[in-house]
PDB file of N, CA and C in Angstrom:
ATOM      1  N   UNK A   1      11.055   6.842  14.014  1.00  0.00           N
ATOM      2  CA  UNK A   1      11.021   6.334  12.656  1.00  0.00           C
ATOM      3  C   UNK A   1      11.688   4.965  12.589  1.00  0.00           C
ATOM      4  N   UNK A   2      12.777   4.932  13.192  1.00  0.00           N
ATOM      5  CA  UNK A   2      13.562   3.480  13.375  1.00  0.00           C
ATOM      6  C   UNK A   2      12.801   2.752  14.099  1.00  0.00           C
ATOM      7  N   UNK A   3      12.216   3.075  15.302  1.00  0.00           N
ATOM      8  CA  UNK A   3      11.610   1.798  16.055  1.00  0.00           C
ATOM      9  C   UNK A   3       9.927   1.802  14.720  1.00  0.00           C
ATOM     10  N   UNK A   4       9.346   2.622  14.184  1.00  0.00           N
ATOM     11  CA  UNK A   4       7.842   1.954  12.827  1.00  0.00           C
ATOM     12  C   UNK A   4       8.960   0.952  12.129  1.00  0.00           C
ATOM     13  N   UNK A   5      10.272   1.326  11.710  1.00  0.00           N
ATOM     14  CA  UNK A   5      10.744   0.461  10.646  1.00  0.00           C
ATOM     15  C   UNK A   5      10.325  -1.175  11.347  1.00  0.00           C
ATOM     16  N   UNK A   6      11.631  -1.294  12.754  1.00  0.00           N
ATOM     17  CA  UNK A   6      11.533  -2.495  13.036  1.00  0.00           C
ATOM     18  C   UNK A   6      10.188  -3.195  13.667  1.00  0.00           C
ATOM     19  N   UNK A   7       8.985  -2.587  13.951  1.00  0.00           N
ATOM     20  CA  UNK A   7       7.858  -3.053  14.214  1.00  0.00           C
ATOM     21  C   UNK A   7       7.131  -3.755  12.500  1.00  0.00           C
ATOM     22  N   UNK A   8       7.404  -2.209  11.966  1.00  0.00           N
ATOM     23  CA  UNK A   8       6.904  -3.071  10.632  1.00  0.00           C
ATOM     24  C   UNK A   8       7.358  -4.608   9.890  1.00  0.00           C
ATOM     25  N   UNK A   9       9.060  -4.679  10.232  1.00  0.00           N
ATOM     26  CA  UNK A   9       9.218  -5.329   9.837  1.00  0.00           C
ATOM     27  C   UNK A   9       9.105  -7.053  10.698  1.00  0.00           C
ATOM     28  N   UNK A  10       8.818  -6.432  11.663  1.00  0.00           N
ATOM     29  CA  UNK A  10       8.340  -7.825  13.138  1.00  0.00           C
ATOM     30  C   UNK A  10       6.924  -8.499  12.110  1.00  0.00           C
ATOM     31  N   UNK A  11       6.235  -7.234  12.369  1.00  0.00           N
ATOM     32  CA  UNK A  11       4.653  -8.160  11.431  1.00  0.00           C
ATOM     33  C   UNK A  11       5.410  -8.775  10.470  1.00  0.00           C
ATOM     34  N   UNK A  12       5.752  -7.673   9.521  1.00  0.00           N
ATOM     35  CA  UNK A  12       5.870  -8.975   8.526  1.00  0.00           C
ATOM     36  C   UNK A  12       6.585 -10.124   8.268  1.00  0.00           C
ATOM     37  N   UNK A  13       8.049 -10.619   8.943  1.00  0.00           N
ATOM     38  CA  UNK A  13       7.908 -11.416   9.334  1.00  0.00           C
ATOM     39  C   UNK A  13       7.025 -13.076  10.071  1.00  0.00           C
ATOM     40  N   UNK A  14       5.908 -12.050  10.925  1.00  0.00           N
ATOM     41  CA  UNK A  14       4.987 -12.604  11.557  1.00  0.00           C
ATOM     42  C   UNK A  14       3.939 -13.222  10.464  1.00  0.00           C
ATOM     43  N   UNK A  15       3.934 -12.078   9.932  1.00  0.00           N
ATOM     44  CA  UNK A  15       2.526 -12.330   8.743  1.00  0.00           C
ATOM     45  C   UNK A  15       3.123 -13.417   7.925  1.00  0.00           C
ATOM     46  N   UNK A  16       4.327 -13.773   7.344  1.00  0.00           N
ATOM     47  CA  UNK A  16       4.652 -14.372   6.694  1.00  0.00           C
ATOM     48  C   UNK A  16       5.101 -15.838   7.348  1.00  0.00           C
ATOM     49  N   UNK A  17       4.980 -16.353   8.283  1.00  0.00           N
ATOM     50  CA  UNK A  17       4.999 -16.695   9.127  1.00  0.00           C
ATOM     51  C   UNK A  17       3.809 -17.686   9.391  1.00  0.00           C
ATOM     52  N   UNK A  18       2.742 -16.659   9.028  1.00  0.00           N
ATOM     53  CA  UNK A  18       1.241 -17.104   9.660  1.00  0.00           C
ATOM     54  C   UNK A  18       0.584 -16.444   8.799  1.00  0.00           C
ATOM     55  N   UNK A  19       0.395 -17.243   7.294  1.00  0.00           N
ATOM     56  CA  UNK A  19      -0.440 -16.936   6.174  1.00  0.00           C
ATOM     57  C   UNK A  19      -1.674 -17.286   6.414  1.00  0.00           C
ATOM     58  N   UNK A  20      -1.999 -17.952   7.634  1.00  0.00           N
ATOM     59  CA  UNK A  20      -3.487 -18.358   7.807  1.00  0.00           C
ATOM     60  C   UNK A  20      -4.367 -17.383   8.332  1.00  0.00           C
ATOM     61  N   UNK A  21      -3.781 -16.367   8.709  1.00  0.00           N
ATOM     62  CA  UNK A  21      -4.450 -15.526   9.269  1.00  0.00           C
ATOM     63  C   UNK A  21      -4.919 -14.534   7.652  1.00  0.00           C
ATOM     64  N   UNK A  22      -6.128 -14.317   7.743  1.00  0.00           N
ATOM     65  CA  UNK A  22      -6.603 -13.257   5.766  1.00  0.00           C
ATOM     66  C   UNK A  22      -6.364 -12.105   6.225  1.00  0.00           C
ATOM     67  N   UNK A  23      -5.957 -11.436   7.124  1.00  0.00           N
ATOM     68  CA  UNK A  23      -5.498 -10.025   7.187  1.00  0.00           C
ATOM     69  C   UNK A  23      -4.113  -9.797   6.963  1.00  0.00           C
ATOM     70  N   UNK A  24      -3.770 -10.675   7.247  1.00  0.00           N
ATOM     71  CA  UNK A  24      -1.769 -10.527   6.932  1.00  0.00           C
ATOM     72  C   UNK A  24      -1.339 -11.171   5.590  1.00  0.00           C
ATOM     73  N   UNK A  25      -2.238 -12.206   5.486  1.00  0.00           N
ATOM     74  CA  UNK A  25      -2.126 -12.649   4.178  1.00  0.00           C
ATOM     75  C   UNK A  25      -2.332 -11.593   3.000  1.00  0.00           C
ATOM     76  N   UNK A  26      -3.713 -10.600   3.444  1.00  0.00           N
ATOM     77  CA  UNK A  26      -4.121  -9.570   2.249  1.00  0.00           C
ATOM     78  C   UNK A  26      -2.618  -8.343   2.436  1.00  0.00           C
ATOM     79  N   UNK A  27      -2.404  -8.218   4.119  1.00  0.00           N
ATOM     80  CA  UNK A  27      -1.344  -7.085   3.837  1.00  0.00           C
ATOM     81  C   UNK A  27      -0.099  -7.495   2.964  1.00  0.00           C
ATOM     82  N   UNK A  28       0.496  -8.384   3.184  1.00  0.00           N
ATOM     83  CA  UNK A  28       1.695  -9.472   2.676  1.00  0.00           C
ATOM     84  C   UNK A  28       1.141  -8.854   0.917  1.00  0.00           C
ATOM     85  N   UNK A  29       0.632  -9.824   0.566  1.00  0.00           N
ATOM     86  CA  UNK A  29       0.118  -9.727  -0.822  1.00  0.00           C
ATOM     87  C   UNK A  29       0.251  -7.862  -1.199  1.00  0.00           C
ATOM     88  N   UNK A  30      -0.632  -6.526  -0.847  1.00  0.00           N
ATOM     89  CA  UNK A  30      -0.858  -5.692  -1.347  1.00  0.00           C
ATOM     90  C   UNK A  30       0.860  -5.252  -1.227  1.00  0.00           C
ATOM     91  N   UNK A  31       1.352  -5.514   0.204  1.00  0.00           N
ATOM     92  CA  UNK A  31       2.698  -4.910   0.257  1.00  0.00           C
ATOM     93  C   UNK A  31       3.857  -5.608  -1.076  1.00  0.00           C
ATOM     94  N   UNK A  32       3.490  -6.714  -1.105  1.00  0.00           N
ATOM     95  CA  UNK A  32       3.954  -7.365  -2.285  1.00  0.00           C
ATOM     96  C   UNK A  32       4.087  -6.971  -3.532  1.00  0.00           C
ATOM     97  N   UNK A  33       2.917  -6.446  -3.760  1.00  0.00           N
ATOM     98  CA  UNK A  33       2.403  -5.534  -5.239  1.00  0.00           C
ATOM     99  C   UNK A  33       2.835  -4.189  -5.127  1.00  0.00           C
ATOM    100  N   UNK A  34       2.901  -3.448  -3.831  1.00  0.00           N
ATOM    101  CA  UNK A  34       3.615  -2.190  -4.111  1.00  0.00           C
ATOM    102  C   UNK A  34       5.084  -2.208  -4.305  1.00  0.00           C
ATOM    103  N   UNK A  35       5.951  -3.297  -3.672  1.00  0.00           N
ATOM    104  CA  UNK A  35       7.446  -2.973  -4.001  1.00  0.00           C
ATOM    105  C   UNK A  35       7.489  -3.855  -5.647  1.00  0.00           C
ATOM    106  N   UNK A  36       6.966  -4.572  -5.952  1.00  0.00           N
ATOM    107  CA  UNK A  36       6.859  -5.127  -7.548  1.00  0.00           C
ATOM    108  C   UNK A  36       6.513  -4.174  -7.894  1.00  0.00           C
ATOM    109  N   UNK A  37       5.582  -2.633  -7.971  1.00  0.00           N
ATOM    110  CA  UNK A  37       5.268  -1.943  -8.722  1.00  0.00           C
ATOM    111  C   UNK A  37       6.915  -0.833  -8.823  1.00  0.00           C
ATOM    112  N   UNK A  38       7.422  -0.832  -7.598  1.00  0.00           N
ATOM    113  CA  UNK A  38       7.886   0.595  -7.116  1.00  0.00           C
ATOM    114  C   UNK A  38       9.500   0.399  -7.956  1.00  0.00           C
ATOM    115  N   UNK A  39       9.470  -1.580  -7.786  1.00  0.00           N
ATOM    116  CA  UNK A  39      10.909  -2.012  -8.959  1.00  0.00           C
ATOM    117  C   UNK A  39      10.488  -1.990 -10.818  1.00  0.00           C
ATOM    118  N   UNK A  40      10.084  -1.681 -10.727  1.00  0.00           N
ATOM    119  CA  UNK A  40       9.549  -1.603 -12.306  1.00  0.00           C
ATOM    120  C   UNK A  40      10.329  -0.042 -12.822  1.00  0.00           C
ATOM    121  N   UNK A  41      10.739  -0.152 -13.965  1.00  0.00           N
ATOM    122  CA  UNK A  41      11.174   1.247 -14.391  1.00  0.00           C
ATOM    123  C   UNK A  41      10.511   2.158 -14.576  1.00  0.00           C
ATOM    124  N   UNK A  42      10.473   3.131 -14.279  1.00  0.00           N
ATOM    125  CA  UNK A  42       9.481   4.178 -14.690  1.00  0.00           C
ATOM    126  C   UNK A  42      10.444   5.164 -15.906  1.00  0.00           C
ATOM    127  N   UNK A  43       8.956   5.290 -16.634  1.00  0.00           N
ATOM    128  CA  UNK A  43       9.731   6.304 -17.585  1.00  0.00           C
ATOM    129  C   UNK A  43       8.962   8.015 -16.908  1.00  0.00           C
ATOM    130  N   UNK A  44       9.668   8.767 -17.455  1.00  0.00           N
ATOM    131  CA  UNK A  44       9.003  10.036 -17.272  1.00  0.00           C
ATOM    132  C   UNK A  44       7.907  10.696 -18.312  1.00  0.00           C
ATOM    133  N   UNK A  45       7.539  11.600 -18.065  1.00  0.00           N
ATOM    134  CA  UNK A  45       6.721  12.457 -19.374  1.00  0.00           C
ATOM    135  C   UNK A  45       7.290  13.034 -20.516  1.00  0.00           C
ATOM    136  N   UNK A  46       8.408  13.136 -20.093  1.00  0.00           N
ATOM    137  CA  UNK A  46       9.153  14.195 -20.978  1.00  0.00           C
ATOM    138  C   UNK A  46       9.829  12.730 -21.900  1.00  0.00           C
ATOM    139  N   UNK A  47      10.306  11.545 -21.408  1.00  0.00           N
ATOM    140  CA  UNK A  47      10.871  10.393 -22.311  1.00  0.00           C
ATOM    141  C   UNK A  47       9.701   9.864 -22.868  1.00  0.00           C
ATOM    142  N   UNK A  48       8.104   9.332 -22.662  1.00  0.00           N
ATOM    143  CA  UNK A  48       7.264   9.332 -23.008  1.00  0.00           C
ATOM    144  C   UNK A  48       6.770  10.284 -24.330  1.00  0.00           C
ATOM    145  N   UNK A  49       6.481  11.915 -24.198  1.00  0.00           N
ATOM    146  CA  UNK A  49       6.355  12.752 -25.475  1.00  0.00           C
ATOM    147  C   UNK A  49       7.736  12.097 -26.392  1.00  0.00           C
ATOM    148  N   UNK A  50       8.735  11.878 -26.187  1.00  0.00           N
ATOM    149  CA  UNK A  50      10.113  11.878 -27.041  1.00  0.00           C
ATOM    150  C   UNK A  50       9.785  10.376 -27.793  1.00  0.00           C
ATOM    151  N   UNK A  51       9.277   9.656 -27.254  1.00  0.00           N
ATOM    152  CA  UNK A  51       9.011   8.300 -28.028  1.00  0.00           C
ATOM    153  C   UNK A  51       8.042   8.825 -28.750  1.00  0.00           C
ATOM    154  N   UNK A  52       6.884   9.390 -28.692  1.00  0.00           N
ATOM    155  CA  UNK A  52       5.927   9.497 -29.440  1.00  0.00           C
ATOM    156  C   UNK A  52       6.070  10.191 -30.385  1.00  0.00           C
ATOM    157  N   UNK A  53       7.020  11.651 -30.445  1.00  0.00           N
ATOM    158  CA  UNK A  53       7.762  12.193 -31.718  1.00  0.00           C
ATOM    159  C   UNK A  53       8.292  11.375 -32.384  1.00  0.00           C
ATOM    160  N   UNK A  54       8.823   9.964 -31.847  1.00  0.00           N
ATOM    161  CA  UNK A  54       9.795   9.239 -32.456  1.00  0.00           C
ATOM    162  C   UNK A  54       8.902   8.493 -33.602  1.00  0.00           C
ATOM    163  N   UNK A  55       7.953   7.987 -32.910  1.00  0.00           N
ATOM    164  CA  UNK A  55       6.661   7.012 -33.697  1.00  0.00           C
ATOM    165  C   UNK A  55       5.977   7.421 -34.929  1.00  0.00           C
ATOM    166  N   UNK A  56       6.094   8.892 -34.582  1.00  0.00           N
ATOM    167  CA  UNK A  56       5.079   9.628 -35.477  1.00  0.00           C
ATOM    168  C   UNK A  56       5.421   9.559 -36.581  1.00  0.00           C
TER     169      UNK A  56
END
């Protein structure tokens, strides 16, 4: 598991590195959009229904 971490993090390095290449560029980018998604707050279902009682 430690040696996927530091391979993963070799590419990307690499990829970032060497945006000319469109495969590292597209991984860079999607990996980009998942940790921007994963820092975003999430609310739950249960705080979600509780706003909507609130609205009503």
């Amino acid at each position: 598991m430690q040696t996927d971490e530091l391979l993963y993090d070799a590419l990307e390095a690499f990829a970032r590195n060497h945006p000319e290449y469109t495969e590292f560029a597209e991984w860079i980018a999607a990996k980009d959009r998942i940790r921007a998604e994963l820092a975003k707050p999430e609310t739950t279902e249960m705080e979600e229904v509780e706003e909507s009682d609130v609205m009503s």
